[in-house]
N, C-alpha and C. Protein backbone atom coordinates (compact mmCIF):
# COMPACT_ATOMS: atom_id res chain seq x y z
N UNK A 1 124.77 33.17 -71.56
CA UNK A 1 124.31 32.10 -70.70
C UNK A 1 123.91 30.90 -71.54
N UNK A 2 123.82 29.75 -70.55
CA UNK A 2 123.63 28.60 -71.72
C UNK A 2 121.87 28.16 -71.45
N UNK A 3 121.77 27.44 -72.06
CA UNK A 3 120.42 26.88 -72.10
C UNK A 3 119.70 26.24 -71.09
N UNK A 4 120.79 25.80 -69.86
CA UNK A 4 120.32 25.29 -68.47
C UNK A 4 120.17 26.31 -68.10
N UNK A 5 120.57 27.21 -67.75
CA UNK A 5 121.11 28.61 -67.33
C UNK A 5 119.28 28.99 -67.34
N UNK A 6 119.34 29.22 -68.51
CA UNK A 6 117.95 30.07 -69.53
C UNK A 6 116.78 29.51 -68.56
N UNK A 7 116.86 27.83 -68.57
CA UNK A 7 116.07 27.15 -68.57
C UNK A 7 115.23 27.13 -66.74
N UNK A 8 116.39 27.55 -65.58
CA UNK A 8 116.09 27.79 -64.36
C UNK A 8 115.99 29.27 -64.41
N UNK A 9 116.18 30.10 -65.74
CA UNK A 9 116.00 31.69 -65.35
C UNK A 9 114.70 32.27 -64.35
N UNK A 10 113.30 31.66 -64.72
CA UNK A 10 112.41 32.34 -63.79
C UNK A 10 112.34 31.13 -62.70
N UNK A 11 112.72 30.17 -62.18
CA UNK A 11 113.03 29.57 -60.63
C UNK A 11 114.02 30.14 -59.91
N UNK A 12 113.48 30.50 -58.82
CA UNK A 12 114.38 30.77 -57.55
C UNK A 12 115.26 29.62 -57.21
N UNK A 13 116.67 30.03 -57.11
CA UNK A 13 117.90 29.08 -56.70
C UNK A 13 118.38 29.88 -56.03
N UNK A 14 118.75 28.75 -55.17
CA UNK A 14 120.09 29.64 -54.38
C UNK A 14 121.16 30.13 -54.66
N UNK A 15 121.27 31.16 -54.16
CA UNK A 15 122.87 31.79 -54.33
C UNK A 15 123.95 31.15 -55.45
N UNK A 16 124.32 30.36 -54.83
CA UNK A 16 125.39 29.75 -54.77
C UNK A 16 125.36 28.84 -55.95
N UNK A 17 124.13 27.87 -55.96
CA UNK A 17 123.85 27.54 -56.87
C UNK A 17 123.94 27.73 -58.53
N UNK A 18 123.55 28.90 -58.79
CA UNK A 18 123.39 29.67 -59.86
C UNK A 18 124.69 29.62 -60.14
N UNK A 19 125.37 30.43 -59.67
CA UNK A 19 127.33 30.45 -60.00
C UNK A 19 127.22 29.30 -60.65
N UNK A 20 127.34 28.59 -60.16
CA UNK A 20 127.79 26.70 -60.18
C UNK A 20 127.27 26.55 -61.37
N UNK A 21 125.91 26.41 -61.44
CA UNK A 21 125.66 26.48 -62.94
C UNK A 21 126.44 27.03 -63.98
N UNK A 22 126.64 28.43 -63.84
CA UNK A 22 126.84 29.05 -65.15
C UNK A 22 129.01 28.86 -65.21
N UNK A 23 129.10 28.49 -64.05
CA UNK A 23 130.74 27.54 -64.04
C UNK A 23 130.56 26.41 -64.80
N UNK A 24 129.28 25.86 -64.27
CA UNK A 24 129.40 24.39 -65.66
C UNK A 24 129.62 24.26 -66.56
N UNK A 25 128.41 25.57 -66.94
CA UNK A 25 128.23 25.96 -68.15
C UNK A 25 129.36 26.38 -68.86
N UNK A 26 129.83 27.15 -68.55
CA UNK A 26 131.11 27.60 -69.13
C UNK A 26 131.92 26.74 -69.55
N UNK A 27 132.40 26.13 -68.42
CA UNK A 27 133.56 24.81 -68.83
C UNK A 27 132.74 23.85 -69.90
N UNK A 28 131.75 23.40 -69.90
CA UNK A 28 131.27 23.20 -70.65
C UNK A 28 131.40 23.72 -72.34
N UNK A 29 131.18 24.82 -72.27
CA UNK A 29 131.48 25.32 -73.76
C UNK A 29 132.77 25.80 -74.30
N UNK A 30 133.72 25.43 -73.22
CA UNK A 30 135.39 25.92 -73.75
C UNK A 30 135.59 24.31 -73.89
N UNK A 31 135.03 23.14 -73.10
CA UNK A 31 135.18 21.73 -73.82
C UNK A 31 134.56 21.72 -74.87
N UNK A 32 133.30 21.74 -75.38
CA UNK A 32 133.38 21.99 -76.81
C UNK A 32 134.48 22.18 -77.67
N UNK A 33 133.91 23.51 -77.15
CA UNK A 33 135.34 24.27 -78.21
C UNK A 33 136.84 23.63 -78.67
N UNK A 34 137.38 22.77 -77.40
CA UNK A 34 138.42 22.27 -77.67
C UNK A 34 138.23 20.93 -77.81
N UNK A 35 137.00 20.40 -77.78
CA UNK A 35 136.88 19.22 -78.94
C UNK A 35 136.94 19.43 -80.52
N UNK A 36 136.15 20.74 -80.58
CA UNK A 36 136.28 20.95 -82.09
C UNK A 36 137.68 21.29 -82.73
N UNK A 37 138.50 21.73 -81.54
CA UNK A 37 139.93 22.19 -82.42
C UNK A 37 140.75 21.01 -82.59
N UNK A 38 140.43 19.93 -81.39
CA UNK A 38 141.46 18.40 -81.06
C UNK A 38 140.58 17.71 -82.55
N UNK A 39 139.46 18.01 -83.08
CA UNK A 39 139.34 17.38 -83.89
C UNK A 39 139.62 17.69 -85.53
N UNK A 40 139.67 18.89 -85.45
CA UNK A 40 140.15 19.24 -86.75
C UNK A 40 142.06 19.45 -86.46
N UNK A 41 142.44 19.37 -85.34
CA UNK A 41 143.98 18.78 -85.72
C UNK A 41 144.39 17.32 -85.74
N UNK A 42 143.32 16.53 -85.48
CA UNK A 42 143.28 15.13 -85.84
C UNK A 42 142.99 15.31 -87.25
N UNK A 43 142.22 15.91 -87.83
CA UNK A 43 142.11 15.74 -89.14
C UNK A 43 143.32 16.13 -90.19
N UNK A 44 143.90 17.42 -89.48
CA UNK A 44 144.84 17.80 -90.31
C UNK A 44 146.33 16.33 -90.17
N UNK A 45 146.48 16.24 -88.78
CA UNK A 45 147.42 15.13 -88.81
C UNK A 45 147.44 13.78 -89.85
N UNK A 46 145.75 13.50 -89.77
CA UNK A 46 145.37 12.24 -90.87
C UNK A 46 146.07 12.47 -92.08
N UNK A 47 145.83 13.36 -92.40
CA UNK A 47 145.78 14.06 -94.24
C UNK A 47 147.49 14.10 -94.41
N UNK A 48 148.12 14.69 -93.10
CA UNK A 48 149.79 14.85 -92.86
C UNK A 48 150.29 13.64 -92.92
N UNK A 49 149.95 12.91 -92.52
CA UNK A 49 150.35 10.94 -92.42
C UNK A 49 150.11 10.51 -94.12
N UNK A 50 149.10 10.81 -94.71
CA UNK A 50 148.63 10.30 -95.46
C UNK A 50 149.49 11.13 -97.23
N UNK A 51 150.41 11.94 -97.12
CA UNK A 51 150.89 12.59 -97.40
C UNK A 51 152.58 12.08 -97.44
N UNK A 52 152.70 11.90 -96.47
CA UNK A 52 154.43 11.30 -95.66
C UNK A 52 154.09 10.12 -96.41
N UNK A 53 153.22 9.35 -95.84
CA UNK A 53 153.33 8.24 -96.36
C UNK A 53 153.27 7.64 -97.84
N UNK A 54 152.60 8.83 -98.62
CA UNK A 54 153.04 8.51 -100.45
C UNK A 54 154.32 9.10 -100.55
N UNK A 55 154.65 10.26 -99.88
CA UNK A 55 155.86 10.65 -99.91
C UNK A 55 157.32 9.22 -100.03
N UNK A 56 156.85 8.47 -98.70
CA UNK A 56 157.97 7.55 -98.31
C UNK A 56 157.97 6.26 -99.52
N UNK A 57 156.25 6.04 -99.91
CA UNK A 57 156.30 5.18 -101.00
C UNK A 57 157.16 5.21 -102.21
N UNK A 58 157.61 6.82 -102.74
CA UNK A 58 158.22 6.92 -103.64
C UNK A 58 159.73 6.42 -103.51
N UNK A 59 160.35 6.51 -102.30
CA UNK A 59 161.43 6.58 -101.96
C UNK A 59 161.58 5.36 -100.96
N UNK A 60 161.15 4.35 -101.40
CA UNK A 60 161.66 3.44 -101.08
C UNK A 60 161.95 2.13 -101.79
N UNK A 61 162.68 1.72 -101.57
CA UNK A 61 163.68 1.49 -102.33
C UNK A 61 163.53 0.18 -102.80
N UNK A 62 163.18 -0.10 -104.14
CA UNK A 62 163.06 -1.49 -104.89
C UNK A 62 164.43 -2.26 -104.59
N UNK A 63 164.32 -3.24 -104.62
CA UNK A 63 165.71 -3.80 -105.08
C UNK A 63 165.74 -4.16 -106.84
N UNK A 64 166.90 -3.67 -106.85
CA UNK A 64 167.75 -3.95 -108.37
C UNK A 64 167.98 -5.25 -108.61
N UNK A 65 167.70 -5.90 -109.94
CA UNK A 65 167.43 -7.07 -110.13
C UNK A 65 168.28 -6.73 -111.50
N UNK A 66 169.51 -7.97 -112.05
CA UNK A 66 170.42 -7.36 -112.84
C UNK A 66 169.72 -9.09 -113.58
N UNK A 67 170.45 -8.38 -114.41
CA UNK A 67 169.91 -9.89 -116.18
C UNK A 67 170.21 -11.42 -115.00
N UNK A 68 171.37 -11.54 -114.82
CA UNK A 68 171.20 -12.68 -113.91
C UNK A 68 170.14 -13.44 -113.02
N UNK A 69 169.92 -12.47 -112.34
CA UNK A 69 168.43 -12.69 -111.17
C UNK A 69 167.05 -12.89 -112.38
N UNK A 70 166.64 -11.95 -113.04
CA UNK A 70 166.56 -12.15 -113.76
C UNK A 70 165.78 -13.17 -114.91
N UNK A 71 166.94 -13.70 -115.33
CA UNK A 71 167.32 -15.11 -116.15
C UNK A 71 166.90 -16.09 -115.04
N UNK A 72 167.05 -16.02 -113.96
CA UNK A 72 166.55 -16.94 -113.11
C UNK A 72 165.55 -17.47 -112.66
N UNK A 73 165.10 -15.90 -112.60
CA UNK A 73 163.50 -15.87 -112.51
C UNK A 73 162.65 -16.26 -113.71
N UNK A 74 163.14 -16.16 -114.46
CA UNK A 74 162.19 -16.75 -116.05
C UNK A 74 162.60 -17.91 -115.90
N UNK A 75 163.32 -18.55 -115.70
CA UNK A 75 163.90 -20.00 -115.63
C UNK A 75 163.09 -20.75 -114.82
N UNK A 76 162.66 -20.14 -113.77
CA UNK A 76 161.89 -21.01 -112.64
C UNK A 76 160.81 -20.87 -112.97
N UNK A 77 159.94 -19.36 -113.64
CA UNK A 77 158.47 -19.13 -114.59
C UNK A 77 158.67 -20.18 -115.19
N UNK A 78 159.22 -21.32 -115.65
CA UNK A 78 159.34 -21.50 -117.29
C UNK A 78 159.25 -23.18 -116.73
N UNK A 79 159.98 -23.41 -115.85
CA UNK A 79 159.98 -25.00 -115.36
C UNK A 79 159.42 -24.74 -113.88
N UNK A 80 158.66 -26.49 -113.88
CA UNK A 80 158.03 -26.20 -112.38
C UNK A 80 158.92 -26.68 -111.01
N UNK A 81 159.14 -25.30 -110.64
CA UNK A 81 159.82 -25.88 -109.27
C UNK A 81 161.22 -26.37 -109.59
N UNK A 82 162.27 -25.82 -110.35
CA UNK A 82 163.76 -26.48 -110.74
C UNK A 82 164.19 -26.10 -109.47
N UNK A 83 165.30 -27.17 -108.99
CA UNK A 83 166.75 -27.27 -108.38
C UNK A 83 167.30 -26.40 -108.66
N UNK A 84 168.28 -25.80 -108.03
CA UNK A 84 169.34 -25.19 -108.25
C UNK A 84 170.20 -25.55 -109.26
N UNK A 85 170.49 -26.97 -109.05
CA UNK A 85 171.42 -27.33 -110.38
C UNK A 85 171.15 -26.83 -111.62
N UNK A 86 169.83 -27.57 -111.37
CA UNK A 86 169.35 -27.52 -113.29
C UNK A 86 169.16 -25.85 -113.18
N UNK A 87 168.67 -25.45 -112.60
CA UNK A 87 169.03 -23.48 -113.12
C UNK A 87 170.51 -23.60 -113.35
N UNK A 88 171.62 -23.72 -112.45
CA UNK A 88 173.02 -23.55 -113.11
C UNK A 88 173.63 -24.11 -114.27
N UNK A 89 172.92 -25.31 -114.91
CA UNK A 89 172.80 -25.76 -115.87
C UNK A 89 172.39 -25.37 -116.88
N UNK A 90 171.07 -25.17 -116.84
CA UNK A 90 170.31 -24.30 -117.90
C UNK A 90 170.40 -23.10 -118.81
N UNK A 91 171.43 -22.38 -117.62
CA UNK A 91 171.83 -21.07 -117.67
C UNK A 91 173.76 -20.88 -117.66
N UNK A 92 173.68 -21.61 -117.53
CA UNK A 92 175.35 -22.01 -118.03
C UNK A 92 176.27 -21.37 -116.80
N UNK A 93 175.95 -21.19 -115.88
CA UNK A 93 176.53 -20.40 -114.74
C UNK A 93 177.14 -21.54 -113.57
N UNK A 94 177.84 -20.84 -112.99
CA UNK A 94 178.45 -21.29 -111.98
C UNK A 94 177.06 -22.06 -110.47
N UNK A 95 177.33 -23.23 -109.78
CA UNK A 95 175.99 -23.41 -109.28
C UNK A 95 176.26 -22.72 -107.71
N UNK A 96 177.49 -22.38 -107.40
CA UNK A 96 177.59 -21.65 -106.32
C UNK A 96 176.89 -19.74 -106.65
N UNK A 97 177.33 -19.84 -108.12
CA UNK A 97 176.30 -18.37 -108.50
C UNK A 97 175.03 -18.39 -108.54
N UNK A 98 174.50 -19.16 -108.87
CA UNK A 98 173.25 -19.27 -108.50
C UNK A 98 172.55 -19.51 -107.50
N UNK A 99 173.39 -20.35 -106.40
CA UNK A 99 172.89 -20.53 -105.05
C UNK A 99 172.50 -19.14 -104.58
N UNK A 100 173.99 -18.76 -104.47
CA UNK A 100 174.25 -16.95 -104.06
C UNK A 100 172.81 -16.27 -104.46
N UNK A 101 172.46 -15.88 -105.72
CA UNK A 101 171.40 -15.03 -106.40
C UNK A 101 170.20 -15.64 -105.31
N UNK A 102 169.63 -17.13 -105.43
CA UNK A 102 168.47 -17.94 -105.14
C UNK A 102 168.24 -17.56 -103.60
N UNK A 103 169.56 -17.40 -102.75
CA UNK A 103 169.37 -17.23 -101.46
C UNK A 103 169.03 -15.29 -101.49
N UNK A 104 169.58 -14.51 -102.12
CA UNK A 104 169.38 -13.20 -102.16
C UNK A 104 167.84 -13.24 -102.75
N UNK A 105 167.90 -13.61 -103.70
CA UNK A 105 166.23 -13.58 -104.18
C UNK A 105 165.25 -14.03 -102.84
N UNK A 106 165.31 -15.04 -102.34
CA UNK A 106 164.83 -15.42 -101.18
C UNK A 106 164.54 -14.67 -99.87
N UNK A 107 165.78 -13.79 -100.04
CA UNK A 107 166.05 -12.54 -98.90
C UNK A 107 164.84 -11.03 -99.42
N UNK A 108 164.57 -11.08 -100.63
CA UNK A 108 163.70 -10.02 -100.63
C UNK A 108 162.61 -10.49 -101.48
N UNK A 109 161.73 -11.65 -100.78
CA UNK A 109 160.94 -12.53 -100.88
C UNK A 109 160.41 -12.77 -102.72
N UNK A 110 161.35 -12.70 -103.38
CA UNK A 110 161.21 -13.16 -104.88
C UNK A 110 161.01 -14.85 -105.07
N UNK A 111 161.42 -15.32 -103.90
CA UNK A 111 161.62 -16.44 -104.51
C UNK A 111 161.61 -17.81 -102.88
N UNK A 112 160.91 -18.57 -102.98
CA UNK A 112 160.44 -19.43 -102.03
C UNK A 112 161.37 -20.89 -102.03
N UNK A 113 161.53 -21.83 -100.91
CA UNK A 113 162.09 -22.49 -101.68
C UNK A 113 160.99 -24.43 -100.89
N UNK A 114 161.58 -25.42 -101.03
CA UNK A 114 160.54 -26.41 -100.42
C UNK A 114 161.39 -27.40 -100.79
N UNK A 115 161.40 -28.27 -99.81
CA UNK A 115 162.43 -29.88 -100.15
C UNK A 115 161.36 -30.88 -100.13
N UNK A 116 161.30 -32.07 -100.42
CA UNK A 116 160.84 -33.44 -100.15
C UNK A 116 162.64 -34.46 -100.44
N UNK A 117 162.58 -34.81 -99.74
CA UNK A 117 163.93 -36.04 -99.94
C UNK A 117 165.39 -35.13 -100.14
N UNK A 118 165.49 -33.89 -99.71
CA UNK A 118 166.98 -33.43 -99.67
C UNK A 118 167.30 -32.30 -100.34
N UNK A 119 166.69 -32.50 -101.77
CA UNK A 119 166.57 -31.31 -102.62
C UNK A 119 165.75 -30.23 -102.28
N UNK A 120 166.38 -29.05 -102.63
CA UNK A 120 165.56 -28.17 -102.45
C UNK A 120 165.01 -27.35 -103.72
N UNK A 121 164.45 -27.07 -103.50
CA UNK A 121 163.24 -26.79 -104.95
C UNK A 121 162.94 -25.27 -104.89
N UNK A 122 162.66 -24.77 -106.43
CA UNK A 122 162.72 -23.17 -105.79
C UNK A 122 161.14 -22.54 -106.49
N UNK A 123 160.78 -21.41 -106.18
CA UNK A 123 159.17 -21.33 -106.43
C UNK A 123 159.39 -19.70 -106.43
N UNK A 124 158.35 -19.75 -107.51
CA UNK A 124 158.28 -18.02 -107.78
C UNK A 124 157.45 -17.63 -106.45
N UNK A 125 157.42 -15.70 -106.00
CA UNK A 125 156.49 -15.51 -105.09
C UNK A 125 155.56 -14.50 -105.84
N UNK A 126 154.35 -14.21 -105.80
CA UNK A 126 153.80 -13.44 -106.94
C UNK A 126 154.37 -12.06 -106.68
N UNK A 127 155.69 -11.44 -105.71
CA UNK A 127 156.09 -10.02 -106.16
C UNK A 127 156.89 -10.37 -106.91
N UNK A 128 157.40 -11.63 -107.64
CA UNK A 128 158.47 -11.81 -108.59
C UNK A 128 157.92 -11.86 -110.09
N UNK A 129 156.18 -12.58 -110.16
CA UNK A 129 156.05 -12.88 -110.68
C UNK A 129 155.06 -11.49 -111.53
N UNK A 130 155.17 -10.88 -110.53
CA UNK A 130 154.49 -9.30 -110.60
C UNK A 130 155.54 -8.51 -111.63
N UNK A 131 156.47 -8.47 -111.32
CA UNK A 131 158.14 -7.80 -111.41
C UNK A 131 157.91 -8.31 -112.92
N UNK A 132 158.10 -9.63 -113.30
CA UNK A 132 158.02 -9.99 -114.46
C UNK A 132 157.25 -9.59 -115.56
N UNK A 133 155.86 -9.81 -115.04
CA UNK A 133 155.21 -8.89 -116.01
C UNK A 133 155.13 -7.77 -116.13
N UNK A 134 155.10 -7.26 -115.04
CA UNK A 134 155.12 -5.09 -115.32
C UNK A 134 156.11 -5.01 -116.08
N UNK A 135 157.25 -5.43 -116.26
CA UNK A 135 158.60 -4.94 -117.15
C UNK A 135 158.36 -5.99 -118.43
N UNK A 136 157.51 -7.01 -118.58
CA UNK A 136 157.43 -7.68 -119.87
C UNK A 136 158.10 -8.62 -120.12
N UNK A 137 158.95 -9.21 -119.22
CA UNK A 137 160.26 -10.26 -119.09
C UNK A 137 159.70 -11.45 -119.65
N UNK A 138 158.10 -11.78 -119.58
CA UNK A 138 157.62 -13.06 -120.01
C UNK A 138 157.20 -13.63 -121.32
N UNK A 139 158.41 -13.78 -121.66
CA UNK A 139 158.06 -14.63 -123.69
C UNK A 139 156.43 -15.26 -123.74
C-alpha cells in the first residue's frame, strides 16, 4: 500500500472509495516506474547519439586540396585581397584555371570573394586559413 493508503488506514471510508485509492495508488507507482525506465533510455539514447556522432565525424569527408589550390591559397595569405589575374599571373597558370579552383574553393567555403568597381577580389576564410597552418603551408 502506498502512503495515502497508510495515511486514511485508521479513518472510516467508504467502500468504494478505498479501491479508488489504492487504483491511484497503483497507477501511480507503475508511472513512476516507467518514468524511471523512459529516463534511463533517454539516457542511453544521449550517449548512442553522442557516439554516432564522433563516429560520423571521422568519416566525413574533407575535401582534397592538391598543390594548385593550394599555391593559391598561400598566394592570397601572402597578398591582400589579389584578383584573379594577378593569382594567374603570379603563379604562372592559366586564368581560366584559376577561376575554376577560386570558384571550387568558394564552393567549400575556403575562400570568399568581394568587388568594388567590377573586380572581384578574393579573401581567405579562417577554415582555409586553419588548413594552412595545421599542415604548415605558411613560410
Amino acid at each position: 500500500m502506498g502512503w495515502f493508503t497508510d495515511l486514511f488506514d485508521d479513518v472510516p471510508l467508504p467502500t468504494g472509495l478505498r479501491a479508488k485509492i489504492e487504483t491511484i495508488e497503483a497507477e501511480n507507482d507503475a508511472l513512476k516506474t516507467d518514468n524511471v525506465l523512459l529516463k534511463d533510455d533517454l539516457r542511453e539514447a544521449k550517449a548512442q547519439i553522442i557516439r554516432l556522432e564522433k563516429k560520423l565525424a571521422q568519416h566525413i569527408h574533407q575535401p582534397e586540396l592538391d598543390e594548385i589550390d593550394v599555391r593559391i591559397l598561400k598566394e592570397i595569405a601572402l597578398t591582400s585581397d589579389p584578383p584573379s589575374a594577378y593569382l594567374a599571373e603570379k603563379l604562372s597558370l592559366e586564368l581560366a584555371v584559376v577561376e575554376f579552383r577560386l570558384e571550387r574553393l568558394m564552393g567549400i567555403d575556403y575562400v570568399s570573394t568581394w568587388s568594388i568597381g567590377g573586380t572581384e577580389r578574393y579573401s581567405l576564410e579562417p577554415k582555409s586559413r586553419e588548413y594552412l597552418i595545421k599542415h604548415n603551408l605558411m613560410d
